[in-house]
C-alpha atoms as a PDB file:
ATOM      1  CA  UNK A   1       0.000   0.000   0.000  1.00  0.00           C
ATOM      2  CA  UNK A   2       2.417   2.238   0.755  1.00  0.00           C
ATOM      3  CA  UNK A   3       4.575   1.687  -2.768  1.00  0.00           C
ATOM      4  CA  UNK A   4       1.327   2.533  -4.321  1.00  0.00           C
ATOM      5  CA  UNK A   5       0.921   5.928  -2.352  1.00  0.00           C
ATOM      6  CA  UNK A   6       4.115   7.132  -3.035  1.00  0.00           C
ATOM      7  CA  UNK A   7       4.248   5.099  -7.180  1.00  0.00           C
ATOM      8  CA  UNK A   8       1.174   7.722  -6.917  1.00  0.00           C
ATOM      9  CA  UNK A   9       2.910  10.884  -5.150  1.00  0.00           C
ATOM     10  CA  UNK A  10       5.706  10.898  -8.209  1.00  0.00           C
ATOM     11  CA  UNK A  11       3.629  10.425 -10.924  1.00  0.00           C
ATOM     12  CA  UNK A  12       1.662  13.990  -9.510  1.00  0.00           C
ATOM     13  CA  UNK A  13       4.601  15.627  -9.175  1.00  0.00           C
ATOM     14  CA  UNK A  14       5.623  14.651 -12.470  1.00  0.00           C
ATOM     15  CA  UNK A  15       3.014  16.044 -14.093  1.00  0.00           C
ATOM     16  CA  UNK A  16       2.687  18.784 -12.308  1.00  0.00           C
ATOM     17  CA  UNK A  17       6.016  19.671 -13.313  1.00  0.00           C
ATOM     18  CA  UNK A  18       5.018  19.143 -17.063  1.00  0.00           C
ATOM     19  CA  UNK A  19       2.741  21.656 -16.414  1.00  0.00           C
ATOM     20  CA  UNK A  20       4.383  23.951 -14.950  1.00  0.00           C
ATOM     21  CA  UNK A  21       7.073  23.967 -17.519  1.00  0.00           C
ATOM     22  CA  UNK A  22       4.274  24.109 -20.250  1.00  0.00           C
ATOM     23  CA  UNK A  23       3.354  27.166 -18.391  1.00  0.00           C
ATOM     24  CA  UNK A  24       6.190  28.404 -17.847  1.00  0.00           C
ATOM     25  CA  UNK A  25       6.901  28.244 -22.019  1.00  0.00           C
ATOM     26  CA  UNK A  26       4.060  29.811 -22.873  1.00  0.00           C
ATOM     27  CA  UNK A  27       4.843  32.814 -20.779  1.00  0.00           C
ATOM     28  CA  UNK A  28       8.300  33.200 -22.397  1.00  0.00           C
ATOM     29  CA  UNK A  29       6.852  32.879 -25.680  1.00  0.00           C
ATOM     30  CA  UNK A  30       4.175  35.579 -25.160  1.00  0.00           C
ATOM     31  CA  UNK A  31       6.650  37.870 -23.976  1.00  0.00           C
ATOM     32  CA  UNK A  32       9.066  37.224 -26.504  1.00  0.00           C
ATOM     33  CA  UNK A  33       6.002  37.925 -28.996  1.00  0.00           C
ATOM     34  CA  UNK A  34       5.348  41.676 -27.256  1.00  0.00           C
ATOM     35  CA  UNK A  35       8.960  41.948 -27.155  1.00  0.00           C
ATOM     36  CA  UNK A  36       8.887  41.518 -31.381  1.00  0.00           C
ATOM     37  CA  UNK A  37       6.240  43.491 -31.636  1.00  0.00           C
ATOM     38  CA  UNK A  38       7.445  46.566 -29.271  1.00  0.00           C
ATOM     39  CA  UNK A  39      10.762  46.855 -31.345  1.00  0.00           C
ATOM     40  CA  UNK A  40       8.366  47.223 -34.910  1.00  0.00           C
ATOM     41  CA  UNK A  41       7.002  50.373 -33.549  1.00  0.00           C
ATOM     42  CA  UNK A  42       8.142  53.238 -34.554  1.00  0.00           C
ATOM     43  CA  UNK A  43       7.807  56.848 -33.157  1.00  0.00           C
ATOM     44  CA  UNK A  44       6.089  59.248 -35.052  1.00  0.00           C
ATOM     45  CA  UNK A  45       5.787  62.256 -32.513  1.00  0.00           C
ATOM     46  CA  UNK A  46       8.463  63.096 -29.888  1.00  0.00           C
ATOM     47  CA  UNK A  47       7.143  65.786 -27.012  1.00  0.00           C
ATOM     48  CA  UNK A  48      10.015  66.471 -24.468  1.00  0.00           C
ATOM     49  CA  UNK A  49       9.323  66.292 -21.461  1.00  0.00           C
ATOM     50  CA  UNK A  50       9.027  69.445 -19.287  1.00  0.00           C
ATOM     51  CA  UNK A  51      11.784  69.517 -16.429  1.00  0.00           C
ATOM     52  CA  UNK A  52      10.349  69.642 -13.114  1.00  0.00           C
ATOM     53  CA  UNK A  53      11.335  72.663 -11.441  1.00  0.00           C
ATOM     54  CA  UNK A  54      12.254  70.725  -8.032  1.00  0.00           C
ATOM     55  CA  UNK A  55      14.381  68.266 -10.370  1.00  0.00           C
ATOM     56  CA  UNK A  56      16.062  71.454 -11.963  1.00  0.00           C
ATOM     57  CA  UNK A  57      16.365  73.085  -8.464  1.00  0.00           C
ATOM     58  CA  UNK A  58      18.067  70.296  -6.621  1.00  0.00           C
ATOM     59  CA  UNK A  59      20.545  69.136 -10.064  1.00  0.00           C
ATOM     60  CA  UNK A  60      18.862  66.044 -10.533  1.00  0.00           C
ATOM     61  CA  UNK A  61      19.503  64.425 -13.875  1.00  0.00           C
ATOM     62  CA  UNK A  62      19.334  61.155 -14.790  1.00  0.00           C
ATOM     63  CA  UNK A  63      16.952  58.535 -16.836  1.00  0.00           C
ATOM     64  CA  UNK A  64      13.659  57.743 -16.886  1.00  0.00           C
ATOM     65  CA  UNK A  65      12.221  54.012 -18.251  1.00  0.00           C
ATOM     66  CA  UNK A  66       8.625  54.336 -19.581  1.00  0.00           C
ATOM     67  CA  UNK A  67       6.424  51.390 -20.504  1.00  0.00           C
ATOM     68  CA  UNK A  68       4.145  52.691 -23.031  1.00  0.00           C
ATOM     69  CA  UNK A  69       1.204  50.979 -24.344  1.00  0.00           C
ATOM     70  CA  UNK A  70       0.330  51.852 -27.914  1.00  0.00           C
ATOM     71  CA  UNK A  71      -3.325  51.264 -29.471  1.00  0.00           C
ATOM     72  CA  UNK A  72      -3.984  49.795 -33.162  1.00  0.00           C
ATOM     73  CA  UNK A  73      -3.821  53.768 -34.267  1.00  0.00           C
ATOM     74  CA  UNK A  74      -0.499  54.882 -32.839  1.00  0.00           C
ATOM     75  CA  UNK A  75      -1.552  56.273 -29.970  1.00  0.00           C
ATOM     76  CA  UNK A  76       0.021  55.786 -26.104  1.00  0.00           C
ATOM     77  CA  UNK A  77      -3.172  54.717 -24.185  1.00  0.00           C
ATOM     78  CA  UNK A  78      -0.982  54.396 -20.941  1.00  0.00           C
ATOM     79  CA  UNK A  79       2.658  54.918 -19.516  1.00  0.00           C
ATOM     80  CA  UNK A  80       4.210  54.042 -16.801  1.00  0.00           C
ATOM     81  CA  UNK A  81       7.580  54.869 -15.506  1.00  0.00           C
ATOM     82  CA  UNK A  82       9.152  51.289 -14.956  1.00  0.00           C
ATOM     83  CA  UNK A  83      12.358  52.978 -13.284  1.00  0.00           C
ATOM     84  CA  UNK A  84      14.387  56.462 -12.333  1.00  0.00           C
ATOM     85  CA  UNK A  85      14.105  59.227 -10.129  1.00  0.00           C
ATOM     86  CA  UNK A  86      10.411  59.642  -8.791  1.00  0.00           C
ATOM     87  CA  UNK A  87      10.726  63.584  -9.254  1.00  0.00           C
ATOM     88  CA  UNK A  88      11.318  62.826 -12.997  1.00  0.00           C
ATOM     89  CA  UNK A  89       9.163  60.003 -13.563  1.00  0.00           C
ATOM     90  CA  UNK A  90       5.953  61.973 -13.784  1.00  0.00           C
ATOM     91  CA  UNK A  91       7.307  64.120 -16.787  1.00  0.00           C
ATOM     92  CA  UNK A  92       8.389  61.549 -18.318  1.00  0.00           C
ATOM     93  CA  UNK A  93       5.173  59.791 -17.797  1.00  0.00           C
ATOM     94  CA  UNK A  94       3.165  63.146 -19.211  1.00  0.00           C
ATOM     95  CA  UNK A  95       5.335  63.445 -22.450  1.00  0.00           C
ATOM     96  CA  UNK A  96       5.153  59.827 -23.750  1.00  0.00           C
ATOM     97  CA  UNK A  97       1.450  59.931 -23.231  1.00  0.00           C
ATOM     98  CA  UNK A  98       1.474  62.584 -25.797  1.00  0.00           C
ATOM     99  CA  UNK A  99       3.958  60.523 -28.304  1.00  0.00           C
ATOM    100  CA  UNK A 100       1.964  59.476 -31.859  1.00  0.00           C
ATOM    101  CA  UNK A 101       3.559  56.086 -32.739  1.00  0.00           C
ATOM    102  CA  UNK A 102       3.663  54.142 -36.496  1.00  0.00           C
ATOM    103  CA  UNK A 103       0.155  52.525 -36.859  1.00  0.00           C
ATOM    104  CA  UNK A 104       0.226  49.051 -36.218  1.00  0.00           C
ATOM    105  CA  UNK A 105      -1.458  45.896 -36.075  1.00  0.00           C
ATOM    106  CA  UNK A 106      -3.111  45.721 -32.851  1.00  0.00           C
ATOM    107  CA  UNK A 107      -1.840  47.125 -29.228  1.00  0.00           C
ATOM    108  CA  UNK A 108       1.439  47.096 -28.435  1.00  0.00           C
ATOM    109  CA  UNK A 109       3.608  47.559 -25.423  1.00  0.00           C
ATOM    110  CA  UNK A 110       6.403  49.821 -25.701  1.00  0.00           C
ATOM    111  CA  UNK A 111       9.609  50.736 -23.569  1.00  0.00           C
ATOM    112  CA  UNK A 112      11.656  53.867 -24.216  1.00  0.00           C
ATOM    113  CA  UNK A 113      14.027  55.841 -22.054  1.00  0.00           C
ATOM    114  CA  UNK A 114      13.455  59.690 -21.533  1.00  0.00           C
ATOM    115  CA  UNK A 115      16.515  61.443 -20.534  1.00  0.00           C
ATOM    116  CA  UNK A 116      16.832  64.291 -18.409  1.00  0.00           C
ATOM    117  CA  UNK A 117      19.830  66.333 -18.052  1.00  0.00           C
ATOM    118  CA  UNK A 118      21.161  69.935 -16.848  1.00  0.00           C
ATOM    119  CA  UNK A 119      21.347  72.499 -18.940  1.00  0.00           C
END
């Protein structure tokens, strides 16, 4: 009886293995797909950002990491700053929601770096 418990025990953890690494495959291939289809956009607007006056007043410079997501028609539906200074991020954030991107296919998800430095 007790062969049979644990002949049973392996065989679940087997297959929940294969599942997990099923899972786990068709993650990486979805986000290899956005990844594909992030790098065909192309920008068809720039607006700079607007430096916050805080940012200017205590020389803070440095780069922000937006991820943008871009609708069928080019346009940035959301952004979100993914990483860089907090007192930057939400300029950052502001301008790339007022990028025009290349039509495309369907929505996209974008990620471009918006760089701030002193004049």
């Amino acid at each position: 009886m007790r062969k049979s418990f644990a002949s049973s025990l392996l065989n679940f953890r087997q297959h929940l293995n294969s599942w997990f690494a099923r899972v786990a495959f068709l993650v990486l291939l979805a986000a290899l797909a956005v990844t594909a289809r992030a790098d065909e956009r192309a920008v068809k607007t720039r607006v700079q950002p607007v430096y916050p006056e805080l940012a200017k007043r205590m020389k803070i410079s440095g780069s922000v990491s937006i991820q943008a997501t871009v609708d069928a028609e080019g346009k940035v539906t959301d952004a979100k700053a993914m990483n860089g200074n907090r007192l930057l991020a939400g300029a950052a954030e502001d301008a790339v929601r007022k990028w025009k991107f290349v039509p495309g296919d369907g929505v996209s998800v974008v990620t471009v770096e918006i760089n701030f430095a002193m004049q």
